[in-house]
C-alpha atoms as a PDB file:
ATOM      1  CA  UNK A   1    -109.479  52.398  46.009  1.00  0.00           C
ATOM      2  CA  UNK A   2    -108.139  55.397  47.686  1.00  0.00           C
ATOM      3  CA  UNK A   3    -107.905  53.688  51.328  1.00  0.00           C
ATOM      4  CA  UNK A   4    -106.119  50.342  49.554  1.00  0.00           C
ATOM      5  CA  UNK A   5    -103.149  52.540  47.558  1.00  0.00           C
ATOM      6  CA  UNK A   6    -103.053  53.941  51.370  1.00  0.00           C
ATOM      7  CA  UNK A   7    -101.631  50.632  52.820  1.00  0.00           C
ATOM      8  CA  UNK A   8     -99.968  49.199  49.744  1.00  0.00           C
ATOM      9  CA  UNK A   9     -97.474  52.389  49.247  1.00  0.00           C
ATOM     10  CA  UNK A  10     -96.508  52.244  52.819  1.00  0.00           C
ATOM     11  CA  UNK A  11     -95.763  48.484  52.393  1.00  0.00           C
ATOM     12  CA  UNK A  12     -93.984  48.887  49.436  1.00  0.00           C
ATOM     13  CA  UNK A  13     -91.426  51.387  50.577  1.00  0.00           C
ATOM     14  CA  UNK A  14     -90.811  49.048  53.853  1.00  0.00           C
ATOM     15  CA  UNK A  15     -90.176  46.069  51.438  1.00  0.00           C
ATOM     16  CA  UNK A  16     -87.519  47.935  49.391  1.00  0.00           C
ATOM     17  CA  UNK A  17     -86.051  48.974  52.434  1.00  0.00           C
ATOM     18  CA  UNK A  18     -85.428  45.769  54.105  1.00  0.00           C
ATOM     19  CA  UNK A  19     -84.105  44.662  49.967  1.00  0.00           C
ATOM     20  CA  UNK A  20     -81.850  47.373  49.823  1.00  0.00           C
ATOM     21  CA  UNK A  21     -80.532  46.573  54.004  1.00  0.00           C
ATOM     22  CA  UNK A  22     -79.962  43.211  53.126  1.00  0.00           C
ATOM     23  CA  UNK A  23     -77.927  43.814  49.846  1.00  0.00           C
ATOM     24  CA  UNK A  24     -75.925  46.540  51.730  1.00  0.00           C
ATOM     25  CA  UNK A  25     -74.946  43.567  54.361  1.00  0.00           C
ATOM     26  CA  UNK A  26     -74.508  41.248  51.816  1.00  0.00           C
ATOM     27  CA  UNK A  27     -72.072  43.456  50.360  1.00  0.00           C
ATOM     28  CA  UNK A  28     -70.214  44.145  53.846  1.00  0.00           C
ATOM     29  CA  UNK A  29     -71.340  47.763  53.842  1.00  0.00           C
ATOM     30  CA  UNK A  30     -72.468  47.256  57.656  1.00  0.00           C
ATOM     31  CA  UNK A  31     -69.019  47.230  58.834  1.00  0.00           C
ATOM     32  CA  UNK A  32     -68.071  50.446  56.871  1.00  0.00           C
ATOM     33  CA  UNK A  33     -70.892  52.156  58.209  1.00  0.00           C
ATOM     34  CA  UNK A  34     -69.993  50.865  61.653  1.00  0.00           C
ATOM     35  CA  UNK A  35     -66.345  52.160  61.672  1.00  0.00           C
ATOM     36  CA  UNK A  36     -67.663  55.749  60.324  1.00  0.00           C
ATOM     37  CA  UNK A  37     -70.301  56.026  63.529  1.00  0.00           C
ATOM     38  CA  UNK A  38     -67.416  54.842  65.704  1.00  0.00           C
ATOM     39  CA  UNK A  39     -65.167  57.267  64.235  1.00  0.00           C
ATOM     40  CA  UNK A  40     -68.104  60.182  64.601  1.00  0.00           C
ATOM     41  CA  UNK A  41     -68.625  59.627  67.992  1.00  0.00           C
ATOM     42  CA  UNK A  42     -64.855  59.135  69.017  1.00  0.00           C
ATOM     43  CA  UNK A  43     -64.729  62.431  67.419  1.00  0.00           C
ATOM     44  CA  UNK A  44     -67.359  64.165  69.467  1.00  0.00           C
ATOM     45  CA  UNK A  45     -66.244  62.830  72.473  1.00  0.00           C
ATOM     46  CA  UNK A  46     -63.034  64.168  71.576  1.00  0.00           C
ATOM     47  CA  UNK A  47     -60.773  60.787  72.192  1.00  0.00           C
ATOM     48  CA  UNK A  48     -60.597  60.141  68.342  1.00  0.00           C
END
């Protein structure tokens, strides 16, 4: 019992992941979070 709850939690948690990713790029979040890492790195760079 112990060694099944072992692989079914861990395949759970992926699942819901790849939900909740496909929502977010559904909704257009990708390109938000896009612009924000652009804008973080321009920053540490020092260009931005």
């Amino acid at each position: 019992m112990r060694r099944r709850m072992g692989r079914v939690i861990p395949s759970l948690l992926a699942a819901a992941g790849a939900v909740f990713m496909i929502v977010g790029i559904y909704r257009g979040e990708m390109a938000v979070v896009l612009r924000k890492a652009i804008n973080i790195c321009l920053e540490c760079i020092g260009i931005g």
